[in-house]
PDB file of N, CA and C in Angstrom:
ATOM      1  N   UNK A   1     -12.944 -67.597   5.143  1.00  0.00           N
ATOM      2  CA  UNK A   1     -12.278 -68.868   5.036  1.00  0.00           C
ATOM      3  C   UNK A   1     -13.310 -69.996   4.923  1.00  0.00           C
ATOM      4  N   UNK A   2     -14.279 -69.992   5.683  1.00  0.00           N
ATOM      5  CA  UNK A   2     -15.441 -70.877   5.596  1.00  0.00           C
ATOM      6  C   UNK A   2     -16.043 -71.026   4.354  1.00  0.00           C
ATOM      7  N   UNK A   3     -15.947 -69.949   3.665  1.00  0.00           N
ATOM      8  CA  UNK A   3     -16.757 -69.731   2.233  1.00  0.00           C
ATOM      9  C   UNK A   3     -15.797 -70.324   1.010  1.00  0.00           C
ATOM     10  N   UNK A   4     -14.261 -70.273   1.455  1.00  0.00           N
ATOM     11  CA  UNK A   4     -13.475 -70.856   0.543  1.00  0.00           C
ATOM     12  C   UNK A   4     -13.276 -72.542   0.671  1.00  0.00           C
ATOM     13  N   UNK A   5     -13.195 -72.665   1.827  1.00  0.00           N
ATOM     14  CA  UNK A   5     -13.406 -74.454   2.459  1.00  0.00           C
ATOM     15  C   UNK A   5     -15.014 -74.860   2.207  1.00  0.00           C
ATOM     16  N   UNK A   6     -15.998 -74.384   2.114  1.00  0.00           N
ATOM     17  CA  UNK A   6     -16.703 -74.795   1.173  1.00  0.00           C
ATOM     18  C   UNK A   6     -16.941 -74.941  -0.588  1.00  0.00           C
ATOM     19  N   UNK A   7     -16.231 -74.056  -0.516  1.00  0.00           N
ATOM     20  CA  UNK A   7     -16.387 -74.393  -2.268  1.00  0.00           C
ATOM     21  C   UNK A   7     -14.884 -75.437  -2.563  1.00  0.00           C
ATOM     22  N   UNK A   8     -14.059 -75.218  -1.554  1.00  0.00           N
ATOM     23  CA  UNK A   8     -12.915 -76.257  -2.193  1.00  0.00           C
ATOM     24  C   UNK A   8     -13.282 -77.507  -1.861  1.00  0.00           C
ATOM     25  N   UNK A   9     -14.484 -78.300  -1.098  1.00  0.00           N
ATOM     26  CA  UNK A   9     -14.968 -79.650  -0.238  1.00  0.00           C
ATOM     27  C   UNK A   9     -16.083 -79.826  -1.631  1.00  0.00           C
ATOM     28  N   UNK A  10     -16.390 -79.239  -2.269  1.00  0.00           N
ATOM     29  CA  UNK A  10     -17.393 -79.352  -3.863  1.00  0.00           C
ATOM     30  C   UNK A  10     -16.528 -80.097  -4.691  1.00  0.00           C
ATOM     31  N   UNK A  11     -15.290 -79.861  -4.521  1.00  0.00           N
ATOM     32  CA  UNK A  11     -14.079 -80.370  -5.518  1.00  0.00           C
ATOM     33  C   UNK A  11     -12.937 -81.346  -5.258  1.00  0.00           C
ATOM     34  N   UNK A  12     -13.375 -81.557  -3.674  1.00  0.00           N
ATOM     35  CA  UNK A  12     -12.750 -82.814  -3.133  1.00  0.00           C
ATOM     36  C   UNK A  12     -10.984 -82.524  -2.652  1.00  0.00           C
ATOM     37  N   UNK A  13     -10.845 -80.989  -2.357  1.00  0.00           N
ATOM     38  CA  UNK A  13      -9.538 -80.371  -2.076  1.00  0.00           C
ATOM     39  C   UNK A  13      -9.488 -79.592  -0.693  1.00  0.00           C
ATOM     40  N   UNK A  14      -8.514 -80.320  -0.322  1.00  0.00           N
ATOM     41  CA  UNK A  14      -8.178 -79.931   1.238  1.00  0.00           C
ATOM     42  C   UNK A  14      -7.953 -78.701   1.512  1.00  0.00           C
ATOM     43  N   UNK A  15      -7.941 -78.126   2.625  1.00  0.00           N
ATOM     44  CA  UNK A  15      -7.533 -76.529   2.817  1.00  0.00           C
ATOM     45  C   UNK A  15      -6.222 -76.272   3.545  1.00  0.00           C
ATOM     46  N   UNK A  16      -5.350 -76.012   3.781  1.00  0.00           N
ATOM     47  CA  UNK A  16      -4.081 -75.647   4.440  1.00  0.00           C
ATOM     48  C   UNK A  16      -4.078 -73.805   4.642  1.00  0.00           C
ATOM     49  N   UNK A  17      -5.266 -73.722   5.761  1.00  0.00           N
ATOM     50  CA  UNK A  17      -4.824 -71.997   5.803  1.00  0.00           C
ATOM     51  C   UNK A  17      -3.606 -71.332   6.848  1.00  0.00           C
ATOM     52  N   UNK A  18      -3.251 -70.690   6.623  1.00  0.00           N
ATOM     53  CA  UNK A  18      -2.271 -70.056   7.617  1.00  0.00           C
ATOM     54  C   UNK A  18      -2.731 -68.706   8.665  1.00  0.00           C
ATOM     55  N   UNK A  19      -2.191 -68.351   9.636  1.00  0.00           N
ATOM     56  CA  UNK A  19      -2.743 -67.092  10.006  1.00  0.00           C
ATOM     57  C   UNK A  19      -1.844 -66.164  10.752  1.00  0.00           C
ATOM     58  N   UNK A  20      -1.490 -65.084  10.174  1.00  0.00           N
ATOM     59  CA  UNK A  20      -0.470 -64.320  10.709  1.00  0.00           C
ATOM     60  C   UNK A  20      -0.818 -63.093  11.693  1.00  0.00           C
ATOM     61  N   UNK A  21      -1.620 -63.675  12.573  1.00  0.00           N
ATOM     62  CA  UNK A  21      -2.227 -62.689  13.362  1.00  0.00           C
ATOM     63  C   UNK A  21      -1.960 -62.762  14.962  1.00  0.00           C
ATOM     64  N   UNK A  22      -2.978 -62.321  15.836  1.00  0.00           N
ATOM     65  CA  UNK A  22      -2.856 -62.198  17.572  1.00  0.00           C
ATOM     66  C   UNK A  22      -3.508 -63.414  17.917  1.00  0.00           C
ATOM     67  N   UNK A  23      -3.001 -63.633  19.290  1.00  0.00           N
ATOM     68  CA  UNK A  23      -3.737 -64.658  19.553  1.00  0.00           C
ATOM     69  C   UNK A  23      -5.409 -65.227  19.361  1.00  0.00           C
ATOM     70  N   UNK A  24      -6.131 -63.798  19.513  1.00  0.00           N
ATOM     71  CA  UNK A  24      -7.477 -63.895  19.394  1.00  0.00           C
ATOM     72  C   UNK A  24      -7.666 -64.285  17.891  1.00  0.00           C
ATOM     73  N   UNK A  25      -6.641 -63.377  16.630  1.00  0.00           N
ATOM     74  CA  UNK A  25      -7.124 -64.433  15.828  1.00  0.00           C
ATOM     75  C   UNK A  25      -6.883 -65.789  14.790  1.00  0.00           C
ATOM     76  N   UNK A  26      -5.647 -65.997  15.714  1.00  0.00           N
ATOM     77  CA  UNK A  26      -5.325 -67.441  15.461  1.00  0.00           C
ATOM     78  C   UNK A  26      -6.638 -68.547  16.534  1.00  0.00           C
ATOM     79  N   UNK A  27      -6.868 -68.081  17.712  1.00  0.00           N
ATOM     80  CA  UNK A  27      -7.966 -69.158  18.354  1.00  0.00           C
ATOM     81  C   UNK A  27      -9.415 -69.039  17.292  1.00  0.00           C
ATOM     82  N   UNK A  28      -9.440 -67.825  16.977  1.00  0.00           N
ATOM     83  CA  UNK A  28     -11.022 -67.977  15.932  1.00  0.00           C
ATOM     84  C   UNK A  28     -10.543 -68.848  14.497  1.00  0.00           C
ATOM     85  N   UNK A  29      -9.426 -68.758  13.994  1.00  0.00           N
ATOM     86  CA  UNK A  29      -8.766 -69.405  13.204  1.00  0.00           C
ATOM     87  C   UNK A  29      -9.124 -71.267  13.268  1.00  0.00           C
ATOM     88  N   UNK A  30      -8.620 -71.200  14.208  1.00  0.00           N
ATOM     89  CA  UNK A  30      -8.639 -72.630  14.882  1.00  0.00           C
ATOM     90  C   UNK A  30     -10.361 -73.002  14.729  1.00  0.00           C
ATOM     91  N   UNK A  31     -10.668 -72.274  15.476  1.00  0.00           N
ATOM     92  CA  UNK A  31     -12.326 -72.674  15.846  1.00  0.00           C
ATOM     93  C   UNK A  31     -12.798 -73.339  14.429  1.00  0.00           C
ATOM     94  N   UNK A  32     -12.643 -72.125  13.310  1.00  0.00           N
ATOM     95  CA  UNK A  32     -13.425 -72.173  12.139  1.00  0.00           C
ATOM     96  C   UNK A  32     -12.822 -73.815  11.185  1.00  0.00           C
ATOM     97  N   UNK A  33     -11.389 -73.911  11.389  1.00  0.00           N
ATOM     98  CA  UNK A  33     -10.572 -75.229  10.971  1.00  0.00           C
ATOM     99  C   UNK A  33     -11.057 -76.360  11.298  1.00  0.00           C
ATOM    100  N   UNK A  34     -12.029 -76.110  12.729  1.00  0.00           N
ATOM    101  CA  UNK A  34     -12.580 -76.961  12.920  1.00  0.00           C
ATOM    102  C   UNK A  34     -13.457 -77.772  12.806  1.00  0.00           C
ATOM    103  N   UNK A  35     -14.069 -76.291  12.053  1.00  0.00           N
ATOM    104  CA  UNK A  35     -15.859 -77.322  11.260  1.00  0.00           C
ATOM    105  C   UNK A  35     -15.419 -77.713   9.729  1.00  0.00           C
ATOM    106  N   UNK A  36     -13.882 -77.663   9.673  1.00  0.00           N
ATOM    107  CA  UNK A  36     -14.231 -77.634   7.581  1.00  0.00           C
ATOM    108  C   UNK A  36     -13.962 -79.176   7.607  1.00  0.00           C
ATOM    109  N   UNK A  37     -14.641 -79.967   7.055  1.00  0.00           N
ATOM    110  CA  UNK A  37     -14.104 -81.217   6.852  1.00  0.00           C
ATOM    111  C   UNK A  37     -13.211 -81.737   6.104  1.00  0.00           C
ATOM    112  N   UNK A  38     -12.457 -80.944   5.106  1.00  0.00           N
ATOM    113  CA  UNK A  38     -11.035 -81.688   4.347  1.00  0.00           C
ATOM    114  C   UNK A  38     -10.128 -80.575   5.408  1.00  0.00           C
ATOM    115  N   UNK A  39     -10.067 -80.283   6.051  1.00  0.00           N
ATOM    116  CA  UNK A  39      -8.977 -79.215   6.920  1.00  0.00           C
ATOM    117  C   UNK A  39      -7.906 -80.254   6.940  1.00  0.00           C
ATOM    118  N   UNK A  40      -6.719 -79.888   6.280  1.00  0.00           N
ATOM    119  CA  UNK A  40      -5.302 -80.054   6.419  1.00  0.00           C
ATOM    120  C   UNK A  40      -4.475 -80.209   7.436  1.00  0.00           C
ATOM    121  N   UNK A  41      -3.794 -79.068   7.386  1.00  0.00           N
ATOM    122  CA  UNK A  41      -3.109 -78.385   8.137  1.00  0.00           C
ATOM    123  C   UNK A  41      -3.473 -76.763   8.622  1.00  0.00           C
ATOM    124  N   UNK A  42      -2.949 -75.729   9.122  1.00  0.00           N
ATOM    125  CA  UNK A  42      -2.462 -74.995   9.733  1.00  0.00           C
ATOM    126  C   UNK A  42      -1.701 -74.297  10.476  1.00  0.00           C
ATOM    127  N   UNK A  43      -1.152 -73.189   9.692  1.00  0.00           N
ATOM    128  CA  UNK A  43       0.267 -72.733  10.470  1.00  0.00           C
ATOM    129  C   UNK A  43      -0.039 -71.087  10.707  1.00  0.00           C
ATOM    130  N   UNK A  44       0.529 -71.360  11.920  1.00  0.00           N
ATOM    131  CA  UNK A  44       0.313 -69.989  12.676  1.00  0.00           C
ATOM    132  C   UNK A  44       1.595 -69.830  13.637  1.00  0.00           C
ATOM    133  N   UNK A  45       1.536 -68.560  13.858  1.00  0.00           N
ATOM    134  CA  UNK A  45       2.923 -68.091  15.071  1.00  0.00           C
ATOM    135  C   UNK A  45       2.477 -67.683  16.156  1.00  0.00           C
ATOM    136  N   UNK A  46       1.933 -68.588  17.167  1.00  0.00           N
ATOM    137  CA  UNK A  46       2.022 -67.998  18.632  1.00  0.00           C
ATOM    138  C   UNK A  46       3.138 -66.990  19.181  1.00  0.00           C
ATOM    139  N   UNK A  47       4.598 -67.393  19.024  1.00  0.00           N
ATOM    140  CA  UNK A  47       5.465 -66.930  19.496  1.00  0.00           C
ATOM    141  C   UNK A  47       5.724 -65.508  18.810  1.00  0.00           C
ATOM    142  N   UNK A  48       5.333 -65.212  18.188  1.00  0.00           N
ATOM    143  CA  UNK A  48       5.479 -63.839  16.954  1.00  0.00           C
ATOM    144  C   UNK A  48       5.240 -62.291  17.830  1.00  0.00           C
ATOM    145  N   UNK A  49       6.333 -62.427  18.916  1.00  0.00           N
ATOM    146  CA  UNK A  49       5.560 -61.330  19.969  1.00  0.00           C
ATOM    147  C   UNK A  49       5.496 -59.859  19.419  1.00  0.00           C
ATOM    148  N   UNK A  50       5.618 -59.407  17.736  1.00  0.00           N
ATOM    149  CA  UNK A  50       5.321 -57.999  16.957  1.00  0.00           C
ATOM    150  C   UNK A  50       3.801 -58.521  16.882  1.00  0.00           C
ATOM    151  N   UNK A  51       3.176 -59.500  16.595  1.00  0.00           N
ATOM    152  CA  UNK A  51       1.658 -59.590  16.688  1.00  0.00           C
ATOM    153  C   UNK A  51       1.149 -60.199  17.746  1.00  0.00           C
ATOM    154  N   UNK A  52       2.087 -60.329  19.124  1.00  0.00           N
ATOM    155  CA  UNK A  52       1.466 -61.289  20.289  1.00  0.00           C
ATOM    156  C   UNK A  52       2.418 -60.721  21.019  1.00  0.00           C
ATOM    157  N   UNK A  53       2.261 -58.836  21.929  1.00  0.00           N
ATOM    158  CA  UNK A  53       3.018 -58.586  23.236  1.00  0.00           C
ATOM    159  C   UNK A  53       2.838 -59.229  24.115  1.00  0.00           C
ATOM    160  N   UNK A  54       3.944 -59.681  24.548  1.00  0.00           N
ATOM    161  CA  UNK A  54       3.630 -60.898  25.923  1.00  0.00           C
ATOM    162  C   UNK A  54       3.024 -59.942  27.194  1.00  0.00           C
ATOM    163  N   UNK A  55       2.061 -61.167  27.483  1.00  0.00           N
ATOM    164  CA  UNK A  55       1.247 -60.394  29.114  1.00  0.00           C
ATOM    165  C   UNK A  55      -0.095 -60.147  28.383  1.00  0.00           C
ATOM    166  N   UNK A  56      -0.415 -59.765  27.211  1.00  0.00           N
ATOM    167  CA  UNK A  56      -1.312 -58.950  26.620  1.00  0.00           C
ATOM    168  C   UNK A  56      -2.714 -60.166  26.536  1.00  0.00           C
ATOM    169  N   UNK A  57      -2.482 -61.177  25.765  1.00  0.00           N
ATOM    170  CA  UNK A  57      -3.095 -62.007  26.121  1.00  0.00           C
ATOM    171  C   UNK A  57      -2.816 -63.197  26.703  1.00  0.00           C
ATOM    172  N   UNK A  58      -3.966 -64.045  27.195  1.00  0.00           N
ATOM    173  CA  UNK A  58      -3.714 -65.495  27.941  1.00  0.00           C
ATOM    174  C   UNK A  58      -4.213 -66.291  27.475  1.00  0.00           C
ATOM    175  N   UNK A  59      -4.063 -67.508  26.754  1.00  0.00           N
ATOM    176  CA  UNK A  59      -4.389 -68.651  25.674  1.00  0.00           C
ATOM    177  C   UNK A  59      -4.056 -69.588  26.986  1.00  0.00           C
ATOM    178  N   UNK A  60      -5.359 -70.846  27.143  1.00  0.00           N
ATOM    179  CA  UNK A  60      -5.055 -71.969  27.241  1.00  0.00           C
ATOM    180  C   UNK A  60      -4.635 -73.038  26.249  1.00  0.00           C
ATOM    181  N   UNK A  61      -4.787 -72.644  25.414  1.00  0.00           N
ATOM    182  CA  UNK A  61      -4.355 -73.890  24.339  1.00  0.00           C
ATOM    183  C   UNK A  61      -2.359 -74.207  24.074  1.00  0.00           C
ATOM    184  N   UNK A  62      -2.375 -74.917  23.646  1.00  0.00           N
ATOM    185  CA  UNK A  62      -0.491 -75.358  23.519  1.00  0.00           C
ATOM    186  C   UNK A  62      -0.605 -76.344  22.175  1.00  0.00           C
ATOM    187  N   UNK A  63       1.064 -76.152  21.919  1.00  0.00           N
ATOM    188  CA  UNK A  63       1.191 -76.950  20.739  1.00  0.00           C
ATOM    189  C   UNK A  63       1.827 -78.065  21.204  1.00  0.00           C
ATOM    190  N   UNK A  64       1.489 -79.136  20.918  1.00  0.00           N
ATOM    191  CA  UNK A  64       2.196 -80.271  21.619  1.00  0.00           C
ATOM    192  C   UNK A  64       3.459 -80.288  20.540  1.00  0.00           C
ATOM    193  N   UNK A  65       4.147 -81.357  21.389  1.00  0.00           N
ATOM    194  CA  UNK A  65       5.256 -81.686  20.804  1.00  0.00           C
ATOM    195  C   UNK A  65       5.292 -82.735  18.861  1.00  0.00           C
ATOM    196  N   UNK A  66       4.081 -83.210  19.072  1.00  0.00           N
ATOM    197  CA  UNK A  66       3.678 -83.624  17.584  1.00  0.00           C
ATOM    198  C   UNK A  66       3.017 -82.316  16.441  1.00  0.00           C
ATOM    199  N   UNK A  67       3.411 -81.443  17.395  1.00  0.00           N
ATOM    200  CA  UNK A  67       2.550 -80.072  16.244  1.00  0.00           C
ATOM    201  C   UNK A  67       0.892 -80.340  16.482  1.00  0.00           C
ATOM    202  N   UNK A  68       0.170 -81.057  17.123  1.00  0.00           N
ATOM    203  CA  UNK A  68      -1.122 -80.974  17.725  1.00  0.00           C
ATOM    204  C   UNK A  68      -1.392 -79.861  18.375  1.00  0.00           C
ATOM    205  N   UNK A  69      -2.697 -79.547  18.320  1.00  0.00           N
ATOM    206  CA  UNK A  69      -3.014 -77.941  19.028  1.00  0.00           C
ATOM    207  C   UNK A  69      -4.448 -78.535  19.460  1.00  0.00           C
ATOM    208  N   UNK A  70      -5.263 -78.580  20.658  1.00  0.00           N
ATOM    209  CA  UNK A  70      -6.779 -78.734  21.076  1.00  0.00           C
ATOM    210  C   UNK A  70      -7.426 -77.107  20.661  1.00  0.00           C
ATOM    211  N   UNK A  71      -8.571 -77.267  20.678  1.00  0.00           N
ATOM    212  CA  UNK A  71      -9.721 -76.107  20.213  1.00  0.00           C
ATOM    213  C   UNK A  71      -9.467 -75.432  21.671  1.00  0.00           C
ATOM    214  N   UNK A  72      -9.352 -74.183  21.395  1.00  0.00           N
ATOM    215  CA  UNK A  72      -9.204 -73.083  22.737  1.00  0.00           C
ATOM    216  C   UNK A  72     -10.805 -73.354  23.817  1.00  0.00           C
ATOM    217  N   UNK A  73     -10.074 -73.347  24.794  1.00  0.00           N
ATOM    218  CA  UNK A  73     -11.532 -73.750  25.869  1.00  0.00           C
ATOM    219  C   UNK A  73     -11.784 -72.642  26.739  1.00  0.00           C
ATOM    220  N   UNK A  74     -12.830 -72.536  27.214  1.00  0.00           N
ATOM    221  CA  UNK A  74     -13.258 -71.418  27.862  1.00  0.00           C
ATOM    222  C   UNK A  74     -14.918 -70.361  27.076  1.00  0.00           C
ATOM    223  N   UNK A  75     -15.108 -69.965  27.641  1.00  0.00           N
ATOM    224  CA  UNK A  75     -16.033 -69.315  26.598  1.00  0.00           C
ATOM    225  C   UNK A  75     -15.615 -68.041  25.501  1.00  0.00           C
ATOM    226  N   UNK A  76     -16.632 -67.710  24.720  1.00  0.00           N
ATOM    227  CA  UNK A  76     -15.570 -67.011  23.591  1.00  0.00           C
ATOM    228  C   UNK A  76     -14.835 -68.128  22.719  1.00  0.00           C
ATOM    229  N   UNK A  77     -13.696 -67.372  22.675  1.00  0.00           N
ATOM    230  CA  UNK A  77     -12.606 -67.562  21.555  1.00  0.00           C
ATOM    231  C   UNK A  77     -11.496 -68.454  22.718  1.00  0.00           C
ATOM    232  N   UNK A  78     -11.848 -68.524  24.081  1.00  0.00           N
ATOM    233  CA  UNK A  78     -10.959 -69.482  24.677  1.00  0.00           C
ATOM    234  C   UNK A  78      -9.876 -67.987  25.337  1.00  0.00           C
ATOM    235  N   UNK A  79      -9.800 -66.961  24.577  1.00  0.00           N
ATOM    236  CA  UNK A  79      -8.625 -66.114  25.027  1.00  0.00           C
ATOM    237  C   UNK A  79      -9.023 -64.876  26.089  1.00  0.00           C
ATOM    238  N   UNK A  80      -8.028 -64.968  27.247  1.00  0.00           N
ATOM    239  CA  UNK A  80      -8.254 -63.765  28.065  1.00  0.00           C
ATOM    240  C   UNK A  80      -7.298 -62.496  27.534  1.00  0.00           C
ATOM    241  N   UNK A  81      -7.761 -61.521  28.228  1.00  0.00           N
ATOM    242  CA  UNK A  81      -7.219 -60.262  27.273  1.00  0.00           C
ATOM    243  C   UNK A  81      -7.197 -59.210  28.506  1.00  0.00           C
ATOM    244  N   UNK A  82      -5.840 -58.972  28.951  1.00  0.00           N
ATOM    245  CA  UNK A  82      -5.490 -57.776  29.856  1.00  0.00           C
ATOM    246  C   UNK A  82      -5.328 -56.941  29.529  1.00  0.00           C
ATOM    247  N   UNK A  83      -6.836 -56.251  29.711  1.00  0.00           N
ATOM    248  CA  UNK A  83      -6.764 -54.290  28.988  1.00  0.00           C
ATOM    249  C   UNK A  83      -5.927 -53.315  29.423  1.00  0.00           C
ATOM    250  N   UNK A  84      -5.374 -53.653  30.850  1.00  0.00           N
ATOM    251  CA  UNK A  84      -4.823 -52.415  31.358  1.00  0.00           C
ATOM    252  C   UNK A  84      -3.160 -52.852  30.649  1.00  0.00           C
ATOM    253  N   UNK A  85      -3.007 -54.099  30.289  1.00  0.00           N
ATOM    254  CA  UNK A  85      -1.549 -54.297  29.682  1.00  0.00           C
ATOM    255  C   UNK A  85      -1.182 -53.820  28.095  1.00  0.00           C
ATOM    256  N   UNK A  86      -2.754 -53.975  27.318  1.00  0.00           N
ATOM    257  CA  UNK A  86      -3.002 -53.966  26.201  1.00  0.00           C
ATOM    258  C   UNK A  86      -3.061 -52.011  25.637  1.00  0.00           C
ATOM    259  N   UNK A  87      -3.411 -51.509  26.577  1.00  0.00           N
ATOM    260  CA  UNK A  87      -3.300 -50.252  27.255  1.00  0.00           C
ATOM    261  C   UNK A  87      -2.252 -49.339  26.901  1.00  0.00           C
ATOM    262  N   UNK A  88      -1.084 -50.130  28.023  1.00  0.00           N
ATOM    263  CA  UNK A  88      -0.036 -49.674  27.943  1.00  0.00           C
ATOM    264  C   UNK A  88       1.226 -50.728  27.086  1.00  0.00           C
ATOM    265  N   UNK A  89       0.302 -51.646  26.324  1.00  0.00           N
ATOM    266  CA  UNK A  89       1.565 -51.609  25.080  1.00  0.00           C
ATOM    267  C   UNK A  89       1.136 -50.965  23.893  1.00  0.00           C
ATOM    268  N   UNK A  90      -0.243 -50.237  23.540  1.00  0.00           N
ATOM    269  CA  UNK A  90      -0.701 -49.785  22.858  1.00  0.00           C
ATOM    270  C   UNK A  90      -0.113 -48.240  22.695  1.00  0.00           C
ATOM    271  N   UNK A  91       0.927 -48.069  23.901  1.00  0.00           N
ATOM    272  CA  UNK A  91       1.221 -46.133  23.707  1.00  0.00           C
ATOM    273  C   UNK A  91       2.802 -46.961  23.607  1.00  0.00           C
ATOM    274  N   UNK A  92       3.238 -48.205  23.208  1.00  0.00           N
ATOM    275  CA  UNK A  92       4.351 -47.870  22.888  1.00  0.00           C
ATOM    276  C   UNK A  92       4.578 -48.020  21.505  1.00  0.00           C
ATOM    277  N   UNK A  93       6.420 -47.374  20.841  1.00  0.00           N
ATOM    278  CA  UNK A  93       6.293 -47.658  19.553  1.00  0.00           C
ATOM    279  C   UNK A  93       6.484 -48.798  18.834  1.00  0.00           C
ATOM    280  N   UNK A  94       5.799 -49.172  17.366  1.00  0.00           N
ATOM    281  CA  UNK A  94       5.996 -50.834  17.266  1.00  0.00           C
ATOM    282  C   UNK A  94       7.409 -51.158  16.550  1.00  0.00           C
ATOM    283  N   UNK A  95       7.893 -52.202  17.324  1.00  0.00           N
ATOM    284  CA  UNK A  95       9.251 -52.161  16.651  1.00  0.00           C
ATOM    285  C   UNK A  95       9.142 -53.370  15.735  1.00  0.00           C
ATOM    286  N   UNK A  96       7.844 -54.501  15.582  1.00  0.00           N
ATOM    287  CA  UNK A  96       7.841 -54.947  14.902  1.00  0.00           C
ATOM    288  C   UNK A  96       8.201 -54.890  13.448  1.00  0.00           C
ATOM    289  N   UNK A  97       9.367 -55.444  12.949  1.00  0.00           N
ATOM    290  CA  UNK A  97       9.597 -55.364  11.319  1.00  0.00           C
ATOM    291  C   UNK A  97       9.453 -56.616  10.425  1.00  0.00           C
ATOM    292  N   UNK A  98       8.912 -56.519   9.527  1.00  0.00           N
ATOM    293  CA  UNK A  98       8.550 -57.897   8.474  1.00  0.00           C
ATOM    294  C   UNK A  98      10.224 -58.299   8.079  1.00  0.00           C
ATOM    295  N   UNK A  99      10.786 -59.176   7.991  1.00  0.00           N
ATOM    296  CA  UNK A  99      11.771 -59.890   7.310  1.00  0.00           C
ATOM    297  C   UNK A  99      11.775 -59.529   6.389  1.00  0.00           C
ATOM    298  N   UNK A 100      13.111 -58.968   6.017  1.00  0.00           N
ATOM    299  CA  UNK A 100      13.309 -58.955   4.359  1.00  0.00           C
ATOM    300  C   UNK A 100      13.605 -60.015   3.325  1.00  0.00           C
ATOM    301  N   UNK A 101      13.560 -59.386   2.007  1.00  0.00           N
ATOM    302  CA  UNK A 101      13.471 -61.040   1.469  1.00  0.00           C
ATOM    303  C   UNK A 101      15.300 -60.830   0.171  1.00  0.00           C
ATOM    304  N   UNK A 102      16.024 -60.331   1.248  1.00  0.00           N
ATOM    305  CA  UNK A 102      17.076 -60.200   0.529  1.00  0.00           C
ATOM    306  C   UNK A 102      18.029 -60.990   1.448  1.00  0.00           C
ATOM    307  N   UNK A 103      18.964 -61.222   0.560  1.00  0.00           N
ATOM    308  CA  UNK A 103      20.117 -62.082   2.341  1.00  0.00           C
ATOM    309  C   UNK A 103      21.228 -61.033   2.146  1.00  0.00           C
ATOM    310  N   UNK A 104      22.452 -61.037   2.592  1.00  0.00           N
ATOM    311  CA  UNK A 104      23.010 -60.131   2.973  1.00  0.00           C
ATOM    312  C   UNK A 104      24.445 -59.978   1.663  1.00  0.00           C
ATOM    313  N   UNK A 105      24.106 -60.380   0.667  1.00  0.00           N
ATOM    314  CA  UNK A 105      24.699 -60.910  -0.811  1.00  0.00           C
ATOM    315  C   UNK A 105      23.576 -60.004  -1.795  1.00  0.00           C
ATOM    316  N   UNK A 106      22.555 -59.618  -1.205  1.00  0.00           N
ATOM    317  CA  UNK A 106      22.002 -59.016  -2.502  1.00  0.00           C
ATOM    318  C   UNK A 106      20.916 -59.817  -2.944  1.00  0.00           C
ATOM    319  N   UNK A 107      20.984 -61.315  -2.520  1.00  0.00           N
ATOM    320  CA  UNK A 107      20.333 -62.529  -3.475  1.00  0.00           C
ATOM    321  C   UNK A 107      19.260 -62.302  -2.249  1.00  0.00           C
ATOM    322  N   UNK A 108      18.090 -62.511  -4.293  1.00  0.00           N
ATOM    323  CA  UNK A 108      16.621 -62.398  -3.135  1.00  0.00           C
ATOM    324  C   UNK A 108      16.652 -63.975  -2.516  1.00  0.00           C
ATOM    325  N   UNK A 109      15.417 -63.696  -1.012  1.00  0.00           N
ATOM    326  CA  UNK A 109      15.448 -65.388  -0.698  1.00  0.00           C
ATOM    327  C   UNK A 109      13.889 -65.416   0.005  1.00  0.00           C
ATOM    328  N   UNK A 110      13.484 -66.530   0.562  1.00  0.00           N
ATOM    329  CA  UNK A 110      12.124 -66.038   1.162  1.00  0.00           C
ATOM    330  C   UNK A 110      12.910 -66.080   2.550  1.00  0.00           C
ATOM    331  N   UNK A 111      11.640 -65.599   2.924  1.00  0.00           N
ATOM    332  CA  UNK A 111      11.660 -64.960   4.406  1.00  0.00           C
ATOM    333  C   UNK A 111      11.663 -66.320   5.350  1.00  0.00           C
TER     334      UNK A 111
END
C-alpha cells in the first residue's frame, strides 16, 4: 500500500484504501494511512466477527461517533492477542460466509 500511495502522491491523487481483515490487520492498516500524505479515507470492519472472534483480540482504539479513529497505542500494532482464546476458536468450524450478490428475486445487487 505504501508503494501505491507513493506513486499516486507523484500525481497529486489521494488514496481511499479499505481493509477486510483482523484486527491486527486493520491497526497495521491504520499505522501505514498514517504516513501517506494525500490519505483520504478508510474503511474497515471492526465489528466483522467471521474476521474478528470476539475475546480473540483487544484493540484500544474506537471509532468515534464522527467516523474518527486515533493510531492504535501501545507497543507493536497497539493490539493484544489471547492465544489460549485464539486456540480454541481456531479448532472451531468457520461459519463465516461472504454475502451473496444476488437478492432474493434473482436480481444481481452488491453486497
Amino acid at each position: 500500500m505504501k508503494k501505491i500511495a507513493t506513486l499516486a502522491e507523484a500525481f497529486f491523487v489521494p488514496l481511499a484504501p479499505h481493509c477486510t481483515a483482523s484486527n491486527l490487520g486493520i491497526s497495521a492498516s491504520l499505522h501505514v494511512v498514517a504516513s501517506i500524505p494525500f490519505f483520504l479515507i478508510h474503511e474497515f470492519y471492526p465489528d466483522n466477527h467471521g474476521f474478528n472472534p470476539k475475546g480473540v483480540t483487544h484493540v484500544d482504539w474506537k471509532v468515534d461517533a464522527d467516523g474518527y479513529v486515533a493510531l492504535p497505542g501501545g507497543p507493536g500494532l497497539g493490539v493484544e492477542v489471547d492465544e489460549m482464546k485464539m486456540i480454541e476458536e481456531s479448532k472451531k468450524p468457520q461459519t463465516y460466509r461472504w454475502p451473496g450478490s444476488k437478492l432474493h428475486d434473482g436480481s444481481v445487487s452488491d453486497y
